[in-house]
Each structure stands twice: as C-alpha cells, then as structure tokens.
Protein backbone atom coordinates (compact mmCIF):
# COMPACT_ATOMS: atom_id res chain seq x y z
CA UNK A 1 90.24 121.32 66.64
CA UNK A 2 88.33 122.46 63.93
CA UNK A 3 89.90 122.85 60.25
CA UNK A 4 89.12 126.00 58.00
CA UNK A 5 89.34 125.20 54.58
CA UNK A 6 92.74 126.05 52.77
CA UNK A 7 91.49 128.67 51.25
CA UNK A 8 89.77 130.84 53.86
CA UNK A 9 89.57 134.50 52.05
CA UNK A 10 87.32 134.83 49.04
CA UNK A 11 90.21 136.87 46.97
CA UNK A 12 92.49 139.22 47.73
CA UNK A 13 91.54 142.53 49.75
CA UNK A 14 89.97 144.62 46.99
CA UNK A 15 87.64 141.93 45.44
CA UNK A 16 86.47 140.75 49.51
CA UNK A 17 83.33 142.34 49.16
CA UNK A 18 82.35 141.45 45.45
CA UNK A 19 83.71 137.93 45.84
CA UNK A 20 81.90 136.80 48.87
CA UNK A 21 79.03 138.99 48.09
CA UNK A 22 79.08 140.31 52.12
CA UNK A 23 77.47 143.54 52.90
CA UNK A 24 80.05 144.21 55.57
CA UNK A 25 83.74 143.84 54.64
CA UNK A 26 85.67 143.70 57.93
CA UNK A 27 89.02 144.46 56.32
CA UNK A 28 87.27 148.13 54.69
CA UNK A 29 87.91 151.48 56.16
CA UNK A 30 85.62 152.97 58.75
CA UNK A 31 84.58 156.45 56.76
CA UNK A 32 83.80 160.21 58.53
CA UNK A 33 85.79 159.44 61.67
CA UNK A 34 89.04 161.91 61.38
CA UNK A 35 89.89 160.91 65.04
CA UNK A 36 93.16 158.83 65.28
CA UNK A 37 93.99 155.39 64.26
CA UNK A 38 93.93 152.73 66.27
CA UNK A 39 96.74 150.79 66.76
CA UNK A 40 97.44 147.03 66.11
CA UNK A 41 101.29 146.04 67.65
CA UNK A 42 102.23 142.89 65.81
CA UNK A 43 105.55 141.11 67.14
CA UNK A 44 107.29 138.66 64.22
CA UNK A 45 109.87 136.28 65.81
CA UNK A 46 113.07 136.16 64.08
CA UNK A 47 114.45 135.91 60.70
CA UNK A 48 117.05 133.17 60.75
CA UNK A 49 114.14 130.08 61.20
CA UNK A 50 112.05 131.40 57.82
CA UNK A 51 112.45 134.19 55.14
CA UNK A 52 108.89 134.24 55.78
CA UNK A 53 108.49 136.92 58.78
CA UNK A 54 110.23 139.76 56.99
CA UNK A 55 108.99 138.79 53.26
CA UNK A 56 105.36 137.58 53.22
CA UNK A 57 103.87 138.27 57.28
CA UNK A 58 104.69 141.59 57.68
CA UNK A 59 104.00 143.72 54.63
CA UNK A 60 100.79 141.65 54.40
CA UNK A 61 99.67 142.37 57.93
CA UNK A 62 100.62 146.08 57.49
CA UNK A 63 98.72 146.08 54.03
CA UNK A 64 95.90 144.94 55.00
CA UNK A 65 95.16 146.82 58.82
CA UNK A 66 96.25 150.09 56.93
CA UNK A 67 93.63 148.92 54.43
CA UNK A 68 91.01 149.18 57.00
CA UNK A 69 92.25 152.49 58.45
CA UNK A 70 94.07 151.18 61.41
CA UNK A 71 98.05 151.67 62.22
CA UNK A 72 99.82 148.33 61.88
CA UNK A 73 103.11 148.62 64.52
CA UNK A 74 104.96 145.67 63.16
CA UNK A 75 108.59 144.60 64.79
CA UNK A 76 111.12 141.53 64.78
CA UNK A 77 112.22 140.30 67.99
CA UNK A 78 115.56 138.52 65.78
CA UNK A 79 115.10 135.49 68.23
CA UNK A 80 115.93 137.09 70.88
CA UNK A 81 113.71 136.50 74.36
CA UNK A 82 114.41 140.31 76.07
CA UNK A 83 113.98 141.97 72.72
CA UNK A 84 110.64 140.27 72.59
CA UNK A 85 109.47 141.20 76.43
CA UNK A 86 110.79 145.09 75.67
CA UNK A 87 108.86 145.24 72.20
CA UNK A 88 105.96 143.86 73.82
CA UNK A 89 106.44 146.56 77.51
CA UNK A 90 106.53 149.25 74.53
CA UNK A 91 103.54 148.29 72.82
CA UNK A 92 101.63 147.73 75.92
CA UNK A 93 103.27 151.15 77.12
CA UNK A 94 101.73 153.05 73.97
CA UNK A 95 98.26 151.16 74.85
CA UNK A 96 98.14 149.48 71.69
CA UNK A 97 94.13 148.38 70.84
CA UNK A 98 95.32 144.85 70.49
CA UNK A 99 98.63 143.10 70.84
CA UNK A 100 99.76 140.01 67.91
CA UNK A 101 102.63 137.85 68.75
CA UNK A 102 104.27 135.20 67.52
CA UNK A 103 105.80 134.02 70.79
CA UNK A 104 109.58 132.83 70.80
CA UNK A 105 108.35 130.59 74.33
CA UNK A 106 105.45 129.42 75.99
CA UNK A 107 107.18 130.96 78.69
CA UNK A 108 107.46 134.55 77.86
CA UNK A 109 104.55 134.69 75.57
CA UNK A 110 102.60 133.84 78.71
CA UNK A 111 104.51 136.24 80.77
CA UNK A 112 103.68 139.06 77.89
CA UNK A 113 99.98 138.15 77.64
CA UNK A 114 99.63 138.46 81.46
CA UNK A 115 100.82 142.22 81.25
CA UNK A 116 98.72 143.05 78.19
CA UNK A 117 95.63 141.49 80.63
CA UNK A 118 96.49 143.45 83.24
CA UNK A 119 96.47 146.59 80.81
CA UNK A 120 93.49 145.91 79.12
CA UNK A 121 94.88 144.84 75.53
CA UNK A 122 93.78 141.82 74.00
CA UNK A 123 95.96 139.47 72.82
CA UNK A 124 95.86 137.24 69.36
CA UNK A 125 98.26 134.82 69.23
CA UNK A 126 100.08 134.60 65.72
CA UNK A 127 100.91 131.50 64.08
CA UNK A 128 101.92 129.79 67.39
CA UNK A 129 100.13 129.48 70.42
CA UNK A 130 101.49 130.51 74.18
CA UNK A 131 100.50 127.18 76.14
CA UNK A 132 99.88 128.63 79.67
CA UNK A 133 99.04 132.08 78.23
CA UNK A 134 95.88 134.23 78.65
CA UNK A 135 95.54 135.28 74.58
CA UNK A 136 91.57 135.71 73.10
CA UNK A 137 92.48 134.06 70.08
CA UNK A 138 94.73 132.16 67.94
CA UNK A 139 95.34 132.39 64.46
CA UNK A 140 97.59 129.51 62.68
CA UNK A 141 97.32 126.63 60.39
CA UNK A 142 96.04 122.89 61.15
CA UNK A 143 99.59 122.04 62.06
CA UNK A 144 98.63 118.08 63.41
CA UNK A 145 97.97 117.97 59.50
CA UNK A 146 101.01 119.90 58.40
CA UNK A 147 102.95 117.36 60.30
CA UNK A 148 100.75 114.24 58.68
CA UNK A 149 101.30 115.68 55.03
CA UNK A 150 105.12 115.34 56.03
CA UNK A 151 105.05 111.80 57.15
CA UNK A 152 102.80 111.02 53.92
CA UNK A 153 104.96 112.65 51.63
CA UNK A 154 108.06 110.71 53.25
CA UNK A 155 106.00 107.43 52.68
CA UNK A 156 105.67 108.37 49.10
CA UNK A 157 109.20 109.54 48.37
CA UNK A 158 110.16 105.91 49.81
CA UNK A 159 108.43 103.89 48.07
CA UNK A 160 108.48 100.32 48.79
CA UNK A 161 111.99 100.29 50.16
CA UNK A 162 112.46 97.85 52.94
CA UNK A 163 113.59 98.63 56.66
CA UNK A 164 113.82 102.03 55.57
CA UNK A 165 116.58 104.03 57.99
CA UNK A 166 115.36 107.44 58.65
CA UNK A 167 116.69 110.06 60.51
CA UNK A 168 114.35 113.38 62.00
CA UNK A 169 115.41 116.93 62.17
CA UNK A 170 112.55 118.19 64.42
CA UNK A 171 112.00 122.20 65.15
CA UNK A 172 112.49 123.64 68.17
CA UNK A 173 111.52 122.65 71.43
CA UNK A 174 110.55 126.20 72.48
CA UNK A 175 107.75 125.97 70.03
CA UNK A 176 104.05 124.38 70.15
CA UNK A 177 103.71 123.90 66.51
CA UNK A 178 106.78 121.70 66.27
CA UNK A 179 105.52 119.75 69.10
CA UNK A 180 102.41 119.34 66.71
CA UNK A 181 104.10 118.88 63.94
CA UNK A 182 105.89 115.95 65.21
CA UNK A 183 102.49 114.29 66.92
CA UNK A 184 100.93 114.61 62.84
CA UNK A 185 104.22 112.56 61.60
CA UNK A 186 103.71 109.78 64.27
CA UNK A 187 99.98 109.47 63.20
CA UNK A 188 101.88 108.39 59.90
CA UNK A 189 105.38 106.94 60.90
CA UNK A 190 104.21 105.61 64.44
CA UNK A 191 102.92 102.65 63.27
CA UNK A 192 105.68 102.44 60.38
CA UNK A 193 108.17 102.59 63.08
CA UNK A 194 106.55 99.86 65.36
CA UNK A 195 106.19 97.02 62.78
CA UNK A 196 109.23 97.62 61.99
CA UNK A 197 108.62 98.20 57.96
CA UNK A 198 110.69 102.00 58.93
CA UNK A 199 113.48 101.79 61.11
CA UNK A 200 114.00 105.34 63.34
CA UNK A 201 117.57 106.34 63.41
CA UNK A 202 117.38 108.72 65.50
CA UNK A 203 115.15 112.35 66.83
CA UNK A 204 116.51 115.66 67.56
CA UNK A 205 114.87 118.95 68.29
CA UNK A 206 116.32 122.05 66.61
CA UNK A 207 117.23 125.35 68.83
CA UNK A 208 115.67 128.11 67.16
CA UNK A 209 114.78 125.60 64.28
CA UNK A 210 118.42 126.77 63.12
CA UNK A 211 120.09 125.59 60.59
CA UNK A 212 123.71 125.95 61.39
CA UNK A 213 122.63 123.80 64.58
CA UNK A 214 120.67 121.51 62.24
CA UNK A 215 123.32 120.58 59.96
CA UNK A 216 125.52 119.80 62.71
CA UNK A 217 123.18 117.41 64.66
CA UNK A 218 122.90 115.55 61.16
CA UNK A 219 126.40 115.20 60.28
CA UNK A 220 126.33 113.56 64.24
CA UNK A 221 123.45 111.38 63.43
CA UNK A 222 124.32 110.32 60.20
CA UNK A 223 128.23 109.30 61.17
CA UNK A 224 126.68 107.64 64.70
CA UNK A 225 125.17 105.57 61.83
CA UNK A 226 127.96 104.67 60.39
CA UNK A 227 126.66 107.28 56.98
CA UNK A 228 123.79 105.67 56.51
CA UNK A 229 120.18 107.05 55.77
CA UNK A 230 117.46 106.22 53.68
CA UNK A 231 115.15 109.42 54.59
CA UNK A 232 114.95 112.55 56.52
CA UNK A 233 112.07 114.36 58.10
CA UNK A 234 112.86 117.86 57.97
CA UNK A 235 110.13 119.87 59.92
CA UNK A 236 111.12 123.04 57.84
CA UNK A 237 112.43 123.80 54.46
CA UNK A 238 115.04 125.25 56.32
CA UNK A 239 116.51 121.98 58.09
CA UNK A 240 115.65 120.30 55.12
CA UNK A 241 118.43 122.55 53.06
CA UNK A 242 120.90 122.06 56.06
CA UNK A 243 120.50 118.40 55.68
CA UNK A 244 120.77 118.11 51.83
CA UNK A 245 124.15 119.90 52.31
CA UNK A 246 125.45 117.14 54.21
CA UNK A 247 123.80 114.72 51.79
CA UNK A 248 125.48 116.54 48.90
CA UNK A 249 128.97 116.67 50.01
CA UNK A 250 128.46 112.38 50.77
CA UNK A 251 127.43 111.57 47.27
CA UNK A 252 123.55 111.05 48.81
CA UNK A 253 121.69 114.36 47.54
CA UNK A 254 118.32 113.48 45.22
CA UNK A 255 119.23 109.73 46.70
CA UNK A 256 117.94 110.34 49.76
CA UNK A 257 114.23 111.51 50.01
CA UNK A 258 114.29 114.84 52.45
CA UNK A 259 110.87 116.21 53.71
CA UNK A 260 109.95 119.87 54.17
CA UNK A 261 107.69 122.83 54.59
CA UNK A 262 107.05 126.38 54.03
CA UNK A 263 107.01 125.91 50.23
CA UNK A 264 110.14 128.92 50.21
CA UNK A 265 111.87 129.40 47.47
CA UNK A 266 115.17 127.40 48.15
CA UNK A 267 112.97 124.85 48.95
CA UNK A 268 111.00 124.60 45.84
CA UNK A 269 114.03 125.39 43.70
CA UNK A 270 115.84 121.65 45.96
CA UNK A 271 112.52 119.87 44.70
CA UNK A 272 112.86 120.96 41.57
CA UNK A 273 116.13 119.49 41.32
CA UNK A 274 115.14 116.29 43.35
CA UNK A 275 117.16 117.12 46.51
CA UNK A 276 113.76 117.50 48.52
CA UNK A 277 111.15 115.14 47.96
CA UNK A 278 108.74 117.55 49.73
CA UNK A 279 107.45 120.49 51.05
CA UNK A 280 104.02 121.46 52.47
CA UNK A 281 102.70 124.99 51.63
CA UNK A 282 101.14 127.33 53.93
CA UNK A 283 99.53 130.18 52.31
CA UNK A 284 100.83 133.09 54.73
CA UNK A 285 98.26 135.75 52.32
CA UNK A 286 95.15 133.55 53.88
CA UNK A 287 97.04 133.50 57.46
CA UNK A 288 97.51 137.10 57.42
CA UNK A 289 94.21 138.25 56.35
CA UNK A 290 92.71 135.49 59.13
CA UNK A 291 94.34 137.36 61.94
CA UNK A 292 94.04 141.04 60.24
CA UNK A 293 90.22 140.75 60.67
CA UNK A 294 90.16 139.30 63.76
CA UNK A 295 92.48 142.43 65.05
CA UNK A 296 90.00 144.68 63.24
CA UNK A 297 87.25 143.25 64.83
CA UNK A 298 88.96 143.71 67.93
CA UNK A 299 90.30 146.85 67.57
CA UNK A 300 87.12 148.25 66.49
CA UNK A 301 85.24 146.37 69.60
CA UNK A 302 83.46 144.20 67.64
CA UNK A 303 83.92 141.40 69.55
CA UNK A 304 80.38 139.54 68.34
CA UNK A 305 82.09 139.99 65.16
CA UNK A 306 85.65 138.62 66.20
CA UNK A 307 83.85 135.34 67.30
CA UNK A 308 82.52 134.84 63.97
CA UNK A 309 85.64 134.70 62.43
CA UNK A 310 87.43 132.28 65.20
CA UNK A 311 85.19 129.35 64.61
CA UNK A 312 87.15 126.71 65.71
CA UNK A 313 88.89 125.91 69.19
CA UNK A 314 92.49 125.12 70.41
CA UNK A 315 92.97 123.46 73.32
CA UNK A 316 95.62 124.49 76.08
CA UNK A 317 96.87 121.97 77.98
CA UNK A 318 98.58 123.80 80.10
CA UNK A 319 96.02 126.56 81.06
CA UNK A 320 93.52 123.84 80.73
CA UNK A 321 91.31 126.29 78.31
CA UNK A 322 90.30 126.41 74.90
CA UNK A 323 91.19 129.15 72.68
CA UNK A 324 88.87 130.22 70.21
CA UNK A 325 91.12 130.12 66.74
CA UNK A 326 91.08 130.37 62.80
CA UNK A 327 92.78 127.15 62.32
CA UNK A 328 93.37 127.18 58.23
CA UNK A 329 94.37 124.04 55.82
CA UNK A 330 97.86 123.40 54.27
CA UNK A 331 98.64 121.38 50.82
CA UNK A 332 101.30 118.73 50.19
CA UNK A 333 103.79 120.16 47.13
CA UNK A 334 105.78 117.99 45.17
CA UNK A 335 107.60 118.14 42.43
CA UNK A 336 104.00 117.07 40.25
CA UNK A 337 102.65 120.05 41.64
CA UNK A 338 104.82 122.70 41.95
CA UNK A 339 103.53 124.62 38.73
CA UNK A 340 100.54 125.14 40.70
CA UNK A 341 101.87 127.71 43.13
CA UNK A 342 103.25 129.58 40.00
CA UNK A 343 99.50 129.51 39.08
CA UNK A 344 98.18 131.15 42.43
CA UNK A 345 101.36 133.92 42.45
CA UNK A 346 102.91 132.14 45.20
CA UNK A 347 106.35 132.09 43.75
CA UNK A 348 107.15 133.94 40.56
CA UNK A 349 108.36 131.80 37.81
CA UNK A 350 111.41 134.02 36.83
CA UNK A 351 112.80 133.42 40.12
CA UNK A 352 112.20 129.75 40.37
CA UNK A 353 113.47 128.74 37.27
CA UNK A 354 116.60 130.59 36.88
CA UNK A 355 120.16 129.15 36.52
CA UNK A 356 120.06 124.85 37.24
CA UNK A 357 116.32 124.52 37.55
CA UNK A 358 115.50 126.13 34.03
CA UNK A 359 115.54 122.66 32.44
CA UNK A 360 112.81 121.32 35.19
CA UNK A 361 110.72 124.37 35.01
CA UNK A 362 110.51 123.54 31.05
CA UNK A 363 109.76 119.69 31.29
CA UNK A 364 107.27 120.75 33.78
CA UNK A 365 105.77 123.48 31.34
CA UNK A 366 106.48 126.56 33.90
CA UNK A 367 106.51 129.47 31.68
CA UNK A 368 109.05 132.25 32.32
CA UNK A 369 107.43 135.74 30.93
C-alpha cells in the first residue's frame, strides 16, 4: 500500500486553490449549469463505536459536496445490517451518481456494491474497505500504521518494566481495519511477545467495537488473571474508556498504561489526566475532503481525474483485486503533544480543559480564551 502524507489537503476548502496554487479546484462549483444536482448517497455506520460519524464525517462530507454544487444524501445505518441494505436499495433506487459507504460487514457491503454495479453507480468505499466487494475506490487511513503507532506507544508507556502482562481489547471482527489494526500491533508486540520480554494475557475482538461489551470482556480477562495487568491495547478510544473504568474502580487507573485512538475528546481529556497513555489521531477534515473529491470527480465523470487523486492501491484478498485508494497518515498523541491538536482546531481548548483537567491544560500551557 502506498501512504499519503498526513496532511493530504493544502488548507481548508476556501484557501484549496490559493494554497496549492492549482488551476482546477475539484472541490469548486461547476458555474452556468441550472440543471439539477447530482447526487452523492453517503452511508455512516453507527454512532455507539465513535462520536465521530455524526460530529466530524458527516457535516464535513455534506460541506464540502454542497461546496462543489452537488447534493450530499448523508444517513446512519445505527449498526444495524437491514437498515444499512434498505438505505443503500433507496439510494440506488433514487440513482444516486455515486454511492459512499462505510460498510458494517464485508458481507453486506459486498452484497450492496454488487447492486449499485448492476445499476450503474459507482461505489467508494469510506473509511473501511468491503473485502469481496466490487467498490472503484477506497478512501481511509494507513491503518497497518495506526495499529504500529499503538503498539509503539504501549512500548513507551511501559517502559522498561519486566515480563510485562498485557491484556488486548481488539475491535470488531466484522471490520477490516481492526483486522489491520491488530496485524500493525504485532509488527511491534509480535516479537515482544515471543522473547518473552511482554507476556500476552489474553485477545478478544469487540462486537460492534462496543463498549458495554468491552468492559465486560475486561472485567473477565482481568479476574481470569487473578486482577492483574500491566497494559492494555485498546484499538479505540472507546474500549480504552471502558477499560479505564474497570481500572478505576480496582485502584489501577493512571497505573496501568491504556492505548487508544481517534484522538476524541474523552480520550484526550483520560490522557490528560494519565488514565490513557495514548491515542493516535486521525484527521477526519483530510479523510473527508480525500473522498469528497474523489465523489466529485466521479460524479462529474471525471474519472481521469478520480485516478489522480487515488494514487495508491489496496489489496483485496478476498476478491483477489487491488483497489485504487487515498490511503492518508495518522500521528501518535500523547500527553507531550496534545497542545498540538489545540493548535490545528482539532479540539477546542475550552472544552478540553474544563472541570479536572484545567490544572494539566495549564502545566501544559493550553490557553483557554
């Protein structure tokens, strides 16, 4: 696969064109054409696995398609498999110009992609990929290195400790990325694990990368071992929260280093207080403006143009195909670093420095306005 650097837009929408000094700015309005707008139909997946979806993905999508002049349809399947296949029949129904989705299964993305084929639609695949599917293109994030900044920043948060005991909270099995996310964390723990300097506890995957489900499944792990744990990989912010909780009502919260990612703001807010040794941050602004200007492309039938932008490939394992992809860098947030997504607008100070992490934010020099 081929990595994008982190930062793949120039700027945000209105300074594309000045920034990257391009004569053609694929995310501008077509002008004198007063026929109607195409249509983009964008399925998110849920909302319990990442604040994410609701918050960041789909006001940015909309924002910047209905920057460009063309209709962003954008709808949450809430985790739910039929809801996805009916928003999808809909779409394809309405003969969207190009279908996004963010599939909830190999399985049923694949069985969604072959009806949008049959129709005609093109398909981009949305932060995860449909193994066995028939999408054009995939949009995501290097997530073999998302999964290697996890195991590093674990390594870190250890230290030298000997015969560290560590315990995983992997996401859910339904899901490619976790799957990739895991195989980055070996290419750091694997060999950790088999000289023995890291001792695994235990591996679980998480259904729906829930964290009801994942705070049960470590209160199992952790008594099967008798209460003890000297780290946790956390594929998610989320799992990492539902582990802390556990941690916290033992005595072991800020003891016990807990990885994470997504950079969200309960997540931030636990590193700030030394509950989470980690996160990883993906910045959803340069996924979503990645995958609006491939759809644009698309849509428009610029597909010359659409290839431009996927420059790197994805192999499918399944289909036995590559899939031509934006594949875009991630960075490895700690508590050193944390100021610096304050610095980019990422998370606004006021809100990640109120109540018990006011005193951090200050020793840190994070300015509230």
């Amino acid at each position: 696969m081929r990595r994008l650097p982190r930062v793949l837009s120039c700027g945000l929408l209105v300074l594309f064109m000045a920034s990257c000094g391009t004569s053609v700015d694929p995310l501008a309005p077509t002008t004198g054409n007063r026929a109607a707008k195409p249509v983009v139909g964008v399925i998110l997946p849920d909302r319990a696995s990442s604040d994410r979806w609701d918050e960041q993905d789909a006001p940015l999508l909309k924002q910047a398609l209905g920057f460009a002049g063309i209709e962003g349809v954008i709808e949450n399947a809430e985790g739910d498999e039929t809801k996805f296949t009916s928003i999808a029949d809909d779409m394809i129904a309405r003969n969207v110009k190009v279908l996004m989705t963010t599939p909830l299964s190999p399985e049923v993305g694949a069985a969604v992609e072959r009806k949008a084929k049959n129709a005609g639609i093109p398909v981009i695949n949305y932060d995860r990929i449909s193994l066995g599917g028939l999408a054009e293109y995939y949009v995501s994030f290097d997530n073999i290195n998302v999964g290697e900044l996890q195991g590093e920043g674990l390594l870190k948060c250890l230290g030298n400790k000997p015969a560290a005991q560590i315990i995983e909270l992997q996401g859910a099995p339904t899901d490619n990325n976790a799957t990739l996310f895991f195989d980055g964390q070996r290419r750091k723990l694997g060999p950790k694990y088999d000289a023995g300097v890291l001792k695994l506890v235990d591996s679980k995957p998480i259904e729906q990368w829930d964290p009801l489900i994942g705070k049960a499944t470590f209160e199992q792990m952790l008594a099967a071992n008798r209460g003890v744990v000297d780290g946790v990989v956390a594929a998610n912010d989320g799992l990492a929260g539902a582990a802390i909780e556990v941690l916290k009502a033992k005595g072991l919260a800020g003891k016990v280093p807990v990885t994470g990612q997504d950079a969200t703001l309960d997540g931030l807010r636990a590193i700030l207080r030394g509950d989470q040794c980690m996160t990883v941050y993906k910045p959803i602004r340069d996924e979503a403006e990645a995958a609006a200007r491939l759809a644009i492309a698309v849509a428009r039938g610029d597909l010359s143009g659409a290839d431009d932008l996927a420059t790197g490939n994805t192999r499918d394992p399944v289909a036995k195909r590559d899939v031509k992809s934006v594949l875009l860098g991630a960075d490895l947030i700690t508590r050193d670093n944390v100021r610096t997504l304050v610095a980019e607008g990422a998370v606004k100070p006021a809100d990640l420095c109120a109540g018990d992490t006011a005193d951090d934010c200050a020793q840190l020099g994070i300015l509230v306005n």
